[in-house]
PDB file of N, CA and C in Angstrom:
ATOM      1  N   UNK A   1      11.293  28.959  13.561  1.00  0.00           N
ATOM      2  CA  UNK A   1      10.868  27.761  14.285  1.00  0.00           C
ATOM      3  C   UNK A   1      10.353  26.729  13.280  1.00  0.00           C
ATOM      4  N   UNK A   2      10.651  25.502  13.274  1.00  0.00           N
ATOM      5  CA  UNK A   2      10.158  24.497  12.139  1.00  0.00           C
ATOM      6  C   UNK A   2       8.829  23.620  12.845  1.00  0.00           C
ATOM      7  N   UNK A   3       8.011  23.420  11.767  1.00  0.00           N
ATOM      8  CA  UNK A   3       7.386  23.151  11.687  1.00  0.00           C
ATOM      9  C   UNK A   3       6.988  21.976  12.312  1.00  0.00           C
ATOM     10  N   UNK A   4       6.458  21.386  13.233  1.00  0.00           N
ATOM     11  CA  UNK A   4       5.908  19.827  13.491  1.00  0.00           C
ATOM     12  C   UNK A   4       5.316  19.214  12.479  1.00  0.00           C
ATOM     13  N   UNK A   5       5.680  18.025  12.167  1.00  0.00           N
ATOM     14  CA  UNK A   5       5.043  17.385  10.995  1.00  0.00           C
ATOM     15  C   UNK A   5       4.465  16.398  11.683  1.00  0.00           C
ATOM     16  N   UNK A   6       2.760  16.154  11.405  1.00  0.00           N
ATOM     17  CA  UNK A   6       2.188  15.612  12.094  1.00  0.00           C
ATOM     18  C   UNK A   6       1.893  14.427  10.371  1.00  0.00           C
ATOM     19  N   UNK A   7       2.424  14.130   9.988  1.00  0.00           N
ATOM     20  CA  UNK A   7       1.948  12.970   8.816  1.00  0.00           C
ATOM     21  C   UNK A   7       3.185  12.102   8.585  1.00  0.00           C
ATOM     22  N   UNK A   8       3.162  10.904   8.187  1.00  0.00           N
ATOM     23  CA  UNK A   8       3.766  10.137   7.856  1.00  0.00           C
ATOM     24  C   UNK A   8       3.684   9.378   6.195  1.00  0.00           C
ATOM     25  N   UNK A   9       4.918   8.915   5.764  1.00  0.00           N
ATOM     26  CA  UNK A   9       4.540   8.589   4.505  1.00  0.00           C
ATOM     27  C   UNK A   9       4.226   7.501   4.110  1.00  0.00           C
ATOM     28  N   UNK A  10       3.501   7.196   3.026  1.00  0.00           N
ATOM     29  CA  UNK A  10       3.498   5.274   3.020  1.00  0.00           C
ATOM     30  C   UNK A  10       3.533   4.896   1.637  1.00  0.00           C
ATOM     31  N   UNK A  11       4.367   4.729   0.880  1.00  0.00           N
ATOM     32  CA  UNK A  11       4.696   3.693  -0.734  1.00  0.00           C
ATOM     33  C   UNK A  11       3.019   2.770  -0.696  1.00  0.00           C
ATOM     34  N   UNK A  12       1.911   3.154  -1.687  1.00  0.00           N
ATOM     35  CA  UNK A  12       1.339   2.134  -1.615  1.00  0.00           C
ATOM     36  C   UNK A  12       0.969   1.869  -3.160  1.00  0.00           C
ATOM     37  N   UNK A  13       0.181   1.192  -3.442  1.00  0.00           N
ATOM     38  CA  UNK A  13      -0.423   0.419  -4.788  1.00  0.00           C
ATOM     39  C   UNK A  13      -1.639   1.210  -4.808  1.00  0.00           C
ATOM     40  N   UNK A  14      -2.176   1.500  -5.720  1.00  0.00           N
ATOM     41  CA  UNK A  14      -3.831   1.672  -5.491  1.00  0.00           C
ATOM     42  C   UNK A  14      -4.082   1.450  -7.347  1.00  0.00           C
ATOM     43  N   UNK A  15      -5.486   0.868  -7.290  1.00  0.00           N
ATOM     44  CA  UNK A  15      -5.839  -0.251  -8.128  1.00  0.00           C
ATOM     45  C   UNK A  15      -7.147   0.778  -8.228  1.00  0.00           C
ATOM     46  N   UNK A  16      -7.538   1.412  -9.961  1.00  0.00           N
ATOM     47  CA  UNK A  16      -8.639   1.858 -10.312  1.00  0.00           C
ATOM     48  C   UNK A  16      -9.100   0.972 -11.287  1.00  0.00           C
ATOM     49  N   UNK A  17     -10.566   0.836 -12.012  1.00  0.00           N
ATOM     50  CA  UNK A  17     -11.000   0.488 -13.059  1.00  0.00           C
ATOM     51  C   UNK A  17      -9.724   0.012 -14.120  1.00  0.00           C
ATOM     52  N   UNK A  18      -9.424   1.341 -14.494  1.00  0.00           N
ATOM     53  CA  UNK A  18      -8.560   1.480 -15.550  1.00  0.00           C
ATOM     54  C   UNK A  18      -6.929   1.638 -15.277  1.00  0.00           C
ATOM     55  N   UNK A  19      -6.430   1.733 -14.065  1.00  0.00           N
ATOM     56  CA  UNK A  19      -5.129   2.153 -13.855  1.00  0.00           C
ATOM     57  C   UNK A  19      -4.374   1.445 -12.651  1.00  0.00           C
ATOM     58  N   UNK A  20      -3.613   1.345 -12.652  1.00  0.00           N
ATOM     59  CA  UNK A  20      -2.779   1.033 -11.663  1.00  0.00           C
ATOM     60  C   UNK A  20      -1.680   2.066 -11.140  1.00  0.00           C
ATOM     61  N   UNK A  21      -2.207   2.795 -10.137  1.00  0.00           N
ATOM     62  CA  UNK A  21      -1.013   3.329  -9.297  1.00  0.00           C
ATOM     63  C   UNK A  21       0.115   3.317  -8.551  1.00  0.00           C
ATOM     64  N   UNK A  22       1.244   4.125  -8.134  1.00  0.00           N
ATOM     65  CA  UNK A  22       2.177   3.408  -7.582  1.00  0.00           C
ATOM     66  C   UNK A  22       2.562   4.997  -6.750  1.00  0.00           C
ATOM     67  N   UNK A  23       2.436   5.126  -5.528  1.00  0.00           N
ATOM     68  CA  UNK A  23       3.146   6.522  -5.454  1.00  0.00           C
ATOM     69  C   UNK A  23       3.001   6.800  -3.637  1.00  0.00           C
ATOM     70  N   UNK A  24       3.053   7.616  -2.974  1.00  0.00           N
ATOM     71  CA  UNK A  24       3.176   7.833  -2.056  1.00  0.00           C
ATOM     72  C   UNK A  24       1.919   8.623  -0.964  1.00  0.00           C
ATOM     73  N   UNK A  25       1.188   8.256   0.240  1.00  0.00           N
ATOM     74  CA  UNK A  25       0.443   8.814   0.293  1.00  0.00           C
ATOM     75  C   UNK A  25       0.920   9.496   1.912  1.00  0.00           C
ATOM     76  N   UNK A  26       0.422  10.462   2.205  1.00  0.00           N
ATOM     77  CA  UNK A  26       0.719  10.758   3.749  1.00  0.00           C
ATOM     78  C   UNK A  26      -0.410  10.784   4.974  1.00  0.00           C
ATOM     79  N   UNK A  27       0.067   9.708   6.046  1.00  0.00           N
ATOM     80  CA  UNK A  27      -1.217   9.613   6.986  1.00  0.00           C
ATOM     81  C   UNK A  27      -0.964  10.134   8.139  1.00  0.00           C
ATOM     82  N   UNK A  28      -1.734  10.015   9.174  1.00  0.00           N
ATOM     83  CA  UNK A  28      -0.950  10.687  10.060  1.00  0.00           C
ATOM     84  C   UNK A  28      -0.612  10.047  11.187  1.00  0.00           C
ATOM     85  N   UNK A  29       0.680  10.551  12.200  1.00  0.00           N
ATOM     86  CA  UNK A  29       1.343   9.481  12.344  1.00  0.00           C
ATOM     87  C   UNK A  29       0.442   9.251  13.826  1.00  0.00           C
ATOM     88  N   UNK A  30      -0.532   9.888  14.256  1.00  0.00           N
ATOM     89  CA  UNK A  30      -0.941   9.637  15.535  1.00  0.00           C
ATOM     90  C   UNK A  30      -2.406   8.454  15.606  1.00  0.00           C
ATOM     91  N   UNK A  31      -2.593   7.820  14.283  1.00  0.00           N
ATOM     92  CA  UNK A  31      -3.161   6.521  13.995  1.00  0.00           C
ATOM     93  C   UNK A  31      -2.619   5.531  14.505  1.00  0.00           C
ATOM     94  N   UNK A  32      -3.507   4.425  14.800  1.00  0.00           N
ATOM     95  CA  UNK A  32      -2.952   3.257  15.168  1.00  0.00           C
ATOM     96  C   UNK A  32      -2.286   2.721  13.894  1.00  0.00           C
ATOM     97  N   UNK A  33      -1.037   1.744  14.184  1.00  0.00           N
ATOM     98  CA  UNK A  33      -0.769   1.510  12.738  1.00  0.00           C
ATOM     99  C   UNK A  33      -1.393   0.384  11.374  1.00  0.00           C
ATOM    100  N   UNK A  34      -2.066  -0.116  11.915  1.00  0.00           N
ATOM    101  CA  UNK A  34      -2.889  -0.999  11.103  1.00  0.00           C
ATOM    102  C   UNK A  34      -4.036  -0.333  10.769  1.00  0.00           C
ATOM    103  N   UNK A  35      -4.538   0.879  10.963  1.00  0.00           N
ATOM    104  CA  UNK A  35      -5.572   2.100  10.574  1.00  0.00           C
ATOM    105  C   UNK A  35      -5.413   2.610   9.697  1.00  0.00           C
ATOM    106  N   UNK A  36      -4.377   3.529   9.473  1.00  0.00           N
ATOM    107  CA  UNK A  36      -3.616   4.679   8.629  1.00  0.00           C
ATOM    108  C   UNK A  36      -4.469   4.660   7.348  1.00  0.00           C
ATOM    109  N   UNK A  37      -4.706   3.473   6.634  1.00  0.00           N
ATOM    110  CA  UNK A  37      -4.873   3.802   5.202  1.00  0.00           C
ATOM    111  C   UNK A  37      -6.677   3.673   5.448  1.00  0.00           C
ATOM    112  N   UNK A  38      -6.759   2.944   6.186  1.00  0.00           N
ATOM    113  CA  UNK A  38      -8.718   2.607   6.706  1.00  0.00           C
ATOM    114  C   UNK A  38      -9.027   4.216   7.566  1.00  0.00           C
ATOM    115  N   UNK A  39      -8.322   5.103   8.025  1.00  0.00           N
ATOM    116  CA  UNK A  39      -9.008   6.545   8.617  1.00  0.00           C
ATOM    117  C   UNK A  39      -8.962   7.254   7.173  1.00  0.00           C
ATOM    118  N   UNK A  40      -7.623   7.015   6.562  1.00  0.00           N
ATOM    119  CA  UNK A  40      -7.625   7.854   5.077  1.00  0.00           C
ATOM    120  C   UNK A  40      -8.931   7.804   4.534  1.00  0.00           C
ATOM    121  N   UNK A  41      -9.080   6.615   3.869  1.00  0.00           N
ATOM    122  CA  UNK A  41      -9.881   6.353   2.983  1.00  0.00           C
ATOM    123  C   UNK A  41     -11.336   6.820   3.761  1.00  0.00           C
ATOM    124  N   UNK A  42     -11.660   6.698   4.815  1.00  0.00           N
ATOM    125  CA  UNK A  42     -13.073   6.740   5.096  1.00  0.00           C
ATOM    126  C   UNK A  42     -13.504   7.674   5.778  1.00  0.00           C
ATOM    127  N   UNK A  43     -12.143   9.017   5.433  1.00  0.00           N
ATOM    128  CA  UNK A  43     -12.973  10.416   6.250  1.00  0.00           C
ATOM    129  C   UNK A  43     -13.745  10.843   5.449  1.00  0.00           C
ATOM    130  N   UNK A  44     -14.986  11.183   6.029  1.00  0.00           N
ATOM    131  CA  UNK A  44     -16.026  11.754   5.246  1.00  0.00           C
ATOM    132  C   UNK A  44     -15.873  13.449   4.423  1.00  0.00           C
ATOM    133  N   UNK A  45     -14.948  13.619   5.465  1.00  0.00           N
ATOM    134  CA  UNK A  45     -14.515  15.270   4.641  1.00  0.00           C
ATOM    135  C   UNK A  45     -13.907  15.540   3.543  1.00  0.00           C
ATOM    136  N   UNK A  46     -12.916  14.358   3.374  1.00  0.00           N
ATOM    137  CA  UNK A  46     -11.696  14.095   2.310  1.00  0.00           C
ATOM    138  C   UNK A  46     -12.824  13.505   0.909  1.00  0.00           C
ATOM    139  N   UNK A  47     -12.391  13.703  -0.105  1.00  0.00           N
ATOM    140  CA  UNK A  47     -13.406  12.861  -1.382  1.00  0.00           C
ATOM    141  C   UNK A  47     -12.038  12.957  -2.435  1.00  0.00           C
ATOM    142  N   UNK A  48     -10.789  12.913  -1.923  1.00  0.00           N
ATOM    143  CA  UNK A  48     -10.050  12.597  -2.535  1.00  0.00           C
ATOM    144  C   UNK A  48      -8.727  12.455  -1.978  1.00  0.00           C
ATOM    145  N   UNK A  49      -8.001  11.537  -2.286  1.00  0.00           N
ATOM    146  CA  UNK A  49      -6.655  11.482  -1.698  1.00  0.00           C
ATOM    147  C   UNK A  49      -5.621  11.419  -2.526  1.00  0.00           C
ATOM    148  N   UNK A  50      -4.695  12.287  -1.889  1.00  0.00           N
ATOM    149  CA  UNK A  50      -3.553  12.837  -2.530  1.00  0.00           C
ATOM    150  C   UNK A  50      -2.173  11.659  -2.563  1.00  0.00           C
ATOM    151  N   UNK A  51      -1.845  12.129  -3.649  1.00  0.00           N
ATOM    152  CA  UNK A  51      -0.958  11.176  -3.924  1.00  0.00           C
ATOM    153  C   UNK A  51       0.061  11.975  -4.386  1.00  0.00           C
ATOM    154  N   UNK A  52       1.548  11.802  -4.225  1.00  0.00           N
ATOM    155  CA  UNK A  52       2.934  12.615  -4.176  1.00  0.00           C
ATOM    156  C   UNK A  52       3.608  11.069  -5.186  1.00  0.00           C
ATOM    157  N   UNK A  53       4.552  11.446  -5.915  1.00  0.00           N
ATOM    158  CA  UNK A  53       5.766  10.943  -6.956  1.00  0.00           C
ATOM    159  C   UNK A  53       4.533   9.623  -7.175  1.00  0.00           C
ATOM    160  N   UNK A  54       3.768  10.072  -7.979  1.00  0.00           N
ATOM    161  CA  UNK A  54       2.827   9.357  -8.749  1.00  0.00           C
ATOM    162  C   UNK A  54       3.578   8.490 -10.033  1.00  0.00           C
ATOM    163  N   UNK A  55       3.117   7.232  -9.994  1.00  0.00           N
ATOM    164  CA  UNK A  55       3.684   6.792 -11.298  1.00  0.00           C
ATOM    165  C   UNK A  55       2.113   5.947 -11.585  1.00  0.00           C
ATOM    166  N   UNK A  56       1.570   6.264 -13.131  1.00  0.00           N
ATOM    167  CA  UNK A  56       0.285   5.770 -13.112  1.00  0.00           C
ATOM    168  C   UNK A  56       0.826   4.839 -14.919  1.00  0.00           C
ATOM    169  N   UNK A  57       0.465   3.189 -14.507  1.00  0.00           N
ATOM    170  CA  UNK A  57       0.120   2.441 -15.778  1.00  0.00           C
ATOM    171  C   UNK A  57      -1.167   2.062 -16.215  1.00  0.00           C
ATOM    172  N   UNK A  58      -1.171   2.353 -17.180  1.00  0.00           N
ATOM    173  CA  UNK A  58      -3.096   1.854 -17.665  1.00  0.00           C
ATOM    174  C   UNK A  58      -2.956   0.269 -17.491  1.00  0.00           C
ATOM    175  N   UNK A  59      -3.913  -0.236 -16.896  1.00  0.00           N
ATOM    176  CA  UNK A  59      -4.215  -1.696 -16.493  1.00  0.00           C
ATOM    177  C   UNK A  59      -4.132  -2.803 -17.722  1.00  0.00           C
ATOM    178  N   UNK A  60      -4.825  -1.683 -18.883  1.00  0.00           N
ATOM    179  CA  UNK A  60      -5.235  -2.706 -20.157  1.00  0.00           C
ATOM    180  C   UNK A  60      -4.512  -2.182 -21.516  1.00  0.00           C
ATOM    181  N   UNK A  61      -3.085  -1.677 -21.235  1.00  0.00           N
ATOM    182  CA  UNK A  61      -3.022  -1.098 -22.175  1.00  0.00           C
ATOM    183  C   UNK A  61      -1.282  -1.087 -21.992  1.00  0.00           C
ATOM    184  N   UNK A  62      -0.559  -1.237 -23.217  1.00  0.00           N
ATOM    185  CA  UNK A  62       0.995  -1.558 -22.903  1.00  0.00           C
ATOM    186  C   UNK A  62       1.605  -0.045 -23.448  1.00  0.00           C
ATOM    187  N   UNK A  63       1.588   0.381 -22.522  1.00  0.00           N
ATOM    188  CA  UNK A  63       1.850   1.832 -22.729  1.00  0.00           C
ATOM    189  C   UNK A  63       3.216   2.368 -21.514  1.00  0.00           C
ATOM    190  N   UNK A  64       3.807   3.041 -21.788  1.00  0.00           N
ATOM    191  CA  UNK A  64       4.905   3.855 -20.504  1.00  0.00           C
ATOM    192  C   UNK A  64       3.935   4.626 -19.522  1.00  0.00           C
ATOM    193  N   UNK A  65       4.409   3.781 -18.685  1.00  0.00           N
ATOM    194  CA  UNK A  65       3.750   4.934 -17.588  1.00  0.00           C
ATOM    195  C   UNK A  65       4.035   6.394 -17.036  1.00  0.00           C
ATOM    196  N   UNK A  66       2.884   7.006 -16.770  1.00  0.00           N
ATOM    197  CA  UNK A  66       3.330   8.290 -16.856  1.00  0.00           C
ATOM    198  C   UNK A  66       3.821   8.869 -15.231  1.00  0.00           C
ATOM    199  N   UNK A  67       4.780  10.057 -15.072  1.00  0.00           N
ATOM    200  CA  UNK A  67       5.381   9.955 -13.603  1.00  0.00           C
ATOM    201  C   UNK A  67       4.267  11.378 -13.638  1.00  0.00           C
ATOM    202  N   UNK A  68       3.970  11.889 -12.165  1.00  0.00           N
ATOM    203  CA  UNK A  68       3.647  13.129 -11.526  1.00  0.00           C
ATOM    204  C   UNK A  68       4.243  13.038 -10.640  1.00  0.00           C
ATOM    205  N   UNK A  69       4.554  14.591 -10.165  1.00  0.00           N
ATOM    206  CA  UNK A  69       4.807  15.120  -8.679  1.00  0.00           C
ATOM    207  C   UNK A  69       3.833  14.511  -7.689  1.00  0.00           C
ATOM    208  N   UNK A  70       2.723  15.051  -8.035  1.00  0.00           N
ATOM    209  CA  UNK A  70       1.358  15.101  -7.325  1.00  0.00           C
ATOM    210  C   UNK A  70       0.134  14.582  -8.260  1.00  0.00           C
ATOM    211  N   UNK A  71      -0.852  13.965  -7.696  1.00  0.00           N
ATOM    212  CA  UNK A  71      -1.929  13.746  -8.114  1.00  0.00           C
ATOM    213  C   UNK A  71      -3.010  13.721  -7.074  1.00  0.00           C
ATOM    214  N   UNK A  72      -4.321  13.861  -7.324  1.00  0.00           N
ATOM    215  CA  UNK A  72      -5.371  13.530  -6.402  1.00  0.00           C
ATOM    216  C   UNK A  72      -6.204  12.722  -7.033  1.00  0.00           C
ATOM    217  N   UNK A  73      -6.856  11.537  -6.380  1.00  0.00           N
ATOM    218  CA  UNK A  73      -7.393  10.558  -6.947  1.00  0.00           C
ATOM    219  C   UNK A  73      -8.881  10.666  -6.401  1.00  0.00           C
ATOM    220  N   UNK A  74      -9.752  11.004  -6.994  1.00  0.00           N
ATOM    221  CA  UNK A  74     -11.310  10.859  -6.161  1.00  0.00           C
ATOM    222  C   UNK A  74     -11.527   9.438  -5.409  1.00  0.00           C
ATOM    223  N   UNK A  75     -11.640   9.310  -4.361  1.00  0.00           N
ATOM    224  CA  UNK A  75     -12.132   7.752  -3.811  1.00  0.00           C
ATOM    225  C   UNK A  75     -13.388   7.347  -3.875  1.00  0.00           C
ATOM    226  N   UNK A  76     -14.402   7.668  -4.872  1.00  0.00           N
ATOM    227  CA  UNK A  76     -15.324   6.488  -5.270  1.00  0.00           C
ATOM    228  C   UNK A  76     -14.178   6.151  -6.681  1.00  0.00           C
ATOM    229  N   UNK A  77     -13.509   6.321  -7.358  1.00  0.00           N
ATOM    230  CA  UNK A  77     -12.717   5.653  -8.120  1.00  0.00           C
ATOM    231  C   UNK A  77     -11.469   4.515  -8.022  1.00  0.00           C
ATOM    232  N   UNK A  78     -11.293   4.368  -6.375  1.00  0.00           N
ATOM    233  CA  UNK A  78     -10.511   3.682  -5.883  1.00  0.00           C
ATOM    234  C   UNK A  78     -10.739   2.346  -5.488  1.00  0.00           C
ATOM    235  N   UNK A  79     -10.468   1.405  -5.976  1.00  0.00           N
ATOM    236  CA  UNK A  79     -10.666  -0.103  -5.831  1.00  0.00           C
ATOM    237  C   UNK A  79     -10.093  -0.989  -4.783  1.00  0.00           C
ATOM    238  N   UNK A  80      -9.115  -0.658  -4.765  1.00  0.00           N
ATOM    239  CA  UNK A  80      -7.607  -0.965  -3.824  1.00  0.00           C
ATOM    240  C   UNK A  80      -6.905  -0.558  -3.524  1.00  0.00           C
ATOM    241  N   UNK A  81      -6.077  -0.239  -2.109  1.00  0.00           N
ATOM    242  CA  UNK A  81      -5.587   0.519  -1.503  1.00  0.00           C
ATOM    243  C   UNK A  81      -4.331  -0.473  -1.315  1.00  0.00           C
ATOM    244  N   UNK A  82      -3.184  -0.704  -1.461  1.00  0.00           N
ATOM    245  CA  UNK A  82      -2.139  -1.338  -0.667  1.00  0.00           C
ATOM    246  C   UNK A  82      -0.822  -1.037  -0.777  1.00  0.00           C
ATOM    247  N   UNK A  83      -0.226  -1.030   0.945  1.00  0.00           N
ATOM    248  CA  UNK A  83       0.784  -0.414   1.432  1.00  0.00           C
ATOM    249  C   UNK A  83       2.035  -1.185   0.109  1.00  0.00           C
ATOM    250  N   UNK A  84       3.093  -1.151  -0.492  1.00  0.00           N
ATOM    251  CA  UNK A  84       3.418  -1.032  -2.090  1.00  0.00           C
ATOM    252  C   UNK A  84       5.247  -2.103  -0.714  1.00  0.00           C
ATOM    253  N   UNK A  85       5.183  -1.969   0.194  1.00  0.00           N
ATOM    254  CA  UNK A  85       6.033  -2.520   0.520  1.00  0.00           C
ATOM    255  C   UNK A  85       5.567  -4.012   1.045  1.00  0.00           C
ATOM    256  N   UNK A  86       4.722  -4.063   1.093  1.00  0.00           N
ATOM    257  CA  UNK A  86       4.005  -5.267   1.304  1.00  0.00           C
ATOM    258  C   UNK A  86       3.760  -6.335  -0.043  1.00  0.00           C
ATOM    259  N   UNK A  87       3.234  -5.589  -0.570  1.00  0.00           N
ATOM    260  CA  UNK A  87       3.286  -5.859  -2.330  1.00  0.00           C
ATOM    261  C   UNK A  87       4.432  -6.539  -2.588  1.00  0.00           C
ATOM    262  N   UNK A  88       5.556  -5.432  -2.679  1.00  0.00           N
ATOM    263  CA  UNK A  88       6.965  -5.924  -2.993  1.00  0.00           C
ATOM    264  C   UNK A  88       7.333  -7.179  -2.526  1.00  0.00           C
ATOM    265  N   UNK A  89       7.063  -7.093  -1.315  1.00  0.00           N
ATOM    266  CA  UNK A  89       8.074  -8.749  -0.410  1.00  0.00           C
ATOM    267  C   UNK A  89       7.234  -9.700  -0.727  1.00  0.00           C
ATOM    268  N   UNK A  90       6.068  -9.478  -1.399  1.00  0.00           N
ATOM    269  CA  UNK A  90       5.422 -10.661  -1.663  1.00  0.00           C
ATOM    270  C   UNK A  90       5.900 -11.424  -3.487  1.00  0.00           C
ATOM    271  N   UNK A  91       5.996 -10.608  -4.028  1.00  0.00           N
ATOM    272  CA  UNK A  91       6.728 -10.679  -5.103  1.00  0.00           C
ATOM    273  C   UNK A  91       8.222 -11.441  -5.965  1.00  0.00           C
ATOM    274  N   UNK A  92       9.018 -11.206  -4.695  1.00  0.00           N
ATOM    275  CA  UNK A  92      10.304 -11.503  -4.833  1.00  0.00           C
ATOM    276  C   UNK A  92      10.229 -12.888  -4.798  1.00  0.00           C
ATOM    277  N   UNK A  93      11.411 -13.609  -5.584  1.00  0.00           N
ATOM    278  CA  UNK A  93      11.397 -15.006  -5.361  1.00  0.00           C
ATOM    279  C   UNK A  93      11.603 -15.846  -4.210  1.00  0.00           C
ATOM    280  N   UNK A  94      12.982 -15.187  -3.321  1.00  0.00           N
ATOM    281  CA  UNK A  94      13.348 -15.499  -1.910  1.00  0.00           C
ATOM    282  C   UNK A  94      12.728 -15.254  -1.159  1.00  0.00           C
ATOM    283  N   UNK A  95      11.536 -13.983  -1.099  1.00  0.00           N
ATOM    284  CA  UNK A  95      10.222 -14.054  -0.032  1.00  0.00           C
ATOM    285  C   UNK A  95       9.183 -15.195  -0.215  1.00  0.00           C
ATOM    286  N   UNK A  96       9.012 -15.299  -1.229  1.00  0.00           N
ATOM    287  CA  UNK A  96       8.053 -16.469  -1.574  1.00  0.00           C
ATOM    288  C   UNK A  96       8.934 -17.859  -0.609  1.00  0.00           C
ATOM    289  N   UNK A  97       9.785 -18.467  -1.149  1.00  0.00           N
ATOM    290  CA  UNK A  97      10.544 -19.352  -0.748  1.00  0.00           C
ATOM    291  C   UNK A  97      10.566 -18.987   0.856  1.00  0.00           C
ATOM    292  N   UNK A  98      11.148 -17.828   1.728  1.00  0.00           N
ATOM    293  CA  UNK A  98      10.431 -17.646   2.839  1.00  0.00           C
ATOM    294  C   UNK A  98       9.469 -18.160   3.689  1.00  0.00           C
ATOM    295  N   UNK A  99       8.711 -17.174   2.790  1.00  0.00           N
ATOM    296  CA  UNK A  99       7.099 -17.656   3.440  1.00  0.00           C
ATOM    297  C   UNK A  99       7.175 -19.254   3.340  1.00  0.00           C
ATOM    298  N   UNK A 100       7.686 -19.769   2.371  1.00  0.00           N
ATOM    299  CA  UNK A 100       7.348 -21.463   2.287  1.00  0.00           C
ATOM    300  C   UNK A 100       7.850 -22.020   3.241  1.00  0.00           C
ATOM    301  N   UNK A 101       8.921 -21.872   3.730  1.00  0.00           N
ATOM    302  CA  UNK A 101       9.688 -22.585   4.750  1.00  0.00           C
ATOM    303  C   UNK A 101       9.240 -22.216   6.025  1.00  0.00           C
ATOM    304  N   UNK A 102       8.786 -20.955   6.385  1.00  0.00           N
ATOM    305  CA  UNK A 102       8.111 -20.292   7.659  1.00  0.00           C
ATOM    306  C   UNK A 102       6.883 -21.269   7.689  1.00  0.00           C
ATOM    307  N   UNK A 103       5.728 -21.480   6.785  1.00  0.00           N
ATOM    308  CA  UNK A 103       4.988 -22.262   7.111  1.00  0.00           C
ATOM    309  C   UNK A 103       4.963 -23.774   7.443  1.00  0.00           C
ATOM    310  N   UNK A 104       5.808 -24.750   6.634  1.00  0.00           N
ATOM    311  CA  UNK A 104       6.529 -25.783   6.758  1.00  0.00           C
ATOM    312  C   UNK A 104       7.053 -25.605   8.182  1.00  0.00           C
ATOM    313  N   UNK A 105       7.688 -24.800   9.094  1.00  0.00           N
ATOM    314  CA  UNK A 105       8.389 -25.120  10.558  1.00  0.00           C
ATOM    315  C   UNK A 105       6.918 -24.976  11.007  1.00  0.00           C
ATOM    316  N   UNK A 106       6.008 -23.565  10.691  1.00  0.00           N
ATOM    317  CA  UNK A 106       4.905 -23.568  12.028  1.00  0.00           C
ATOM    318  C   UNK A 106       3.911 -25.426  11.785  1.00  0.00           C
ATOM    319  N   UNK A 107       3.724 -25.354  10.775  1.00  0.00           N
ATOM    320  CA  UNK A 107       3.171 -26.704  10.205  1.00  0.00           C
ATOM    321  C   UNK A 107       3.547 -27.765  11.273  1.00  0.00           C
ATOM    322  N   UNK A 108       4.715 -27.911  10.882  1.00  0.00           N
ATOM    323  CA  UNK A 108       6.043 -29.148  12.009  1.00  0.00           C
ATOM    324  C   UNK A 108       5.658 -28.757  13.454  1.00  0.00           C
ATOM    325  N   UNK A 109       5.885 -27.393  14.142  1.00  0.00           N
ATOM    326  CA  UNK A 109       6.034 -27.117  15.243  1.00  0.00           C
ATOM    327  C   UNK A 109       4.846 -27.336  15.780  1.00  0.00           C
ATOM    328  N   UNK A 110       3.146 -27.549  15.229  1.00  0.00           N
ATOM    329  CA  UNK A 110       1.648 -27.052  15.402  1.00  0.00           C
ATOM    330  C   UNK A 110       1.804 -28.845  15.883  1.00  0.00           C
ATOM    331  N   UNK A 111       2.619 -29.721  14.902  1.00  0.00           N
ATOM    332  CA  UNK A 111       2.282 -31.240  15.083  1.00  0.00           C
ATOM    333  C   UNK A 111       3.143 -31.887  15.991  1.00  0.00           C
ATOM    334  N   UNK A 112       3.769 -31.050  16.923  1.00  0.00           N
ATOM    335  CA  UNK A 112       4.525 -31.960  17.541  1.00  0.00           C
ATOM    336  C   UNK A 112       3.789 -31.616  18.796  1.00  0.00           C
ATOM    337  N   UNK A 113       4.211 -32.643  20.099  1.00  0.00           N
ATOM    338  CA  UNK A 113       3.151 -33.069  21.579  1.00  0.00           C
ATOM    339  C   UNK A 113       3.982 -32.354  22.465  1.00  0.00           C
ATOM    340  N   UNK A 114       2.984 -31.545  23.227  1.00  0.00           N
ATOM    341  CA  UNK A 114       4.141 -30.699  24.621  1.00  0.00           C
ATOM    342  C   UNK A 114       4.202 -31.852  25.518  1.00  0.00           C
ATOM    343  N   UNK A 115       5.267 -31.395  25.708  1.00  0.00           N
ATOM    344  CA  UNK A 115       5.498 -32.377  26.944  1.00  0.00           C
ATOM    345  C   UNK A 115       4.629 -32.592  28.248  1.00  0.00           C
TER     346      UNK A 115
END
């Protein structure tokens, strides 16, 4: 009989002192979805969160980053938490340009008179 998998996965960023992370964390999927990473971070039982296909760069330092399977990160060492697909689309040149034109119509659309 297989197993129910009660977790879900999420690509995020997480931002220490010294490092910048990149890797995968699992929440679970019966969170609201704008929660997931805010129940992670602030169960009192957990004092560390696990992290799967870890890729870690030192912040201050031009070095190769190193890959893991797995890592666990203590969370008083954690600065920033963010979902890594969110990150991405913000990044790209044509999302940027996006977003520019999305605001420009709501801009236009906010100034025009209902009938």
């Amino acid at each position: 009989m297989a197993k129910e998998i009660d977790t879900v996965p999420i690509e995020v960023i997480i931002l220490t002192a010294d490092h910048e992370i990149k890797g995968t964390v699992h929440v679970s999927k019966y969170t609201k979805t704008n929660r997931e990473l805010t129940d992670l971070l602030n169960d009192r039982e957990k004092r560390f969160l696990a992290v799967t296909n870890a890729e870690i760069v030192p912040r201050n330092a031009n070095t190769p980053p190193k890959r893991y399977n797995f890592l666990e990160i203590h969370i008083d060492c954690i600065m920033l938490v963010h979902p890594s697909s969110q990150v991405v689309f913000r990044e790209t040149t044509k999302a940027q340009e996006d977003i520019a034109r999305f605001r420009e119509l709501r801009k236009k659309l906010n100034q025009t008179k209902p009938f």
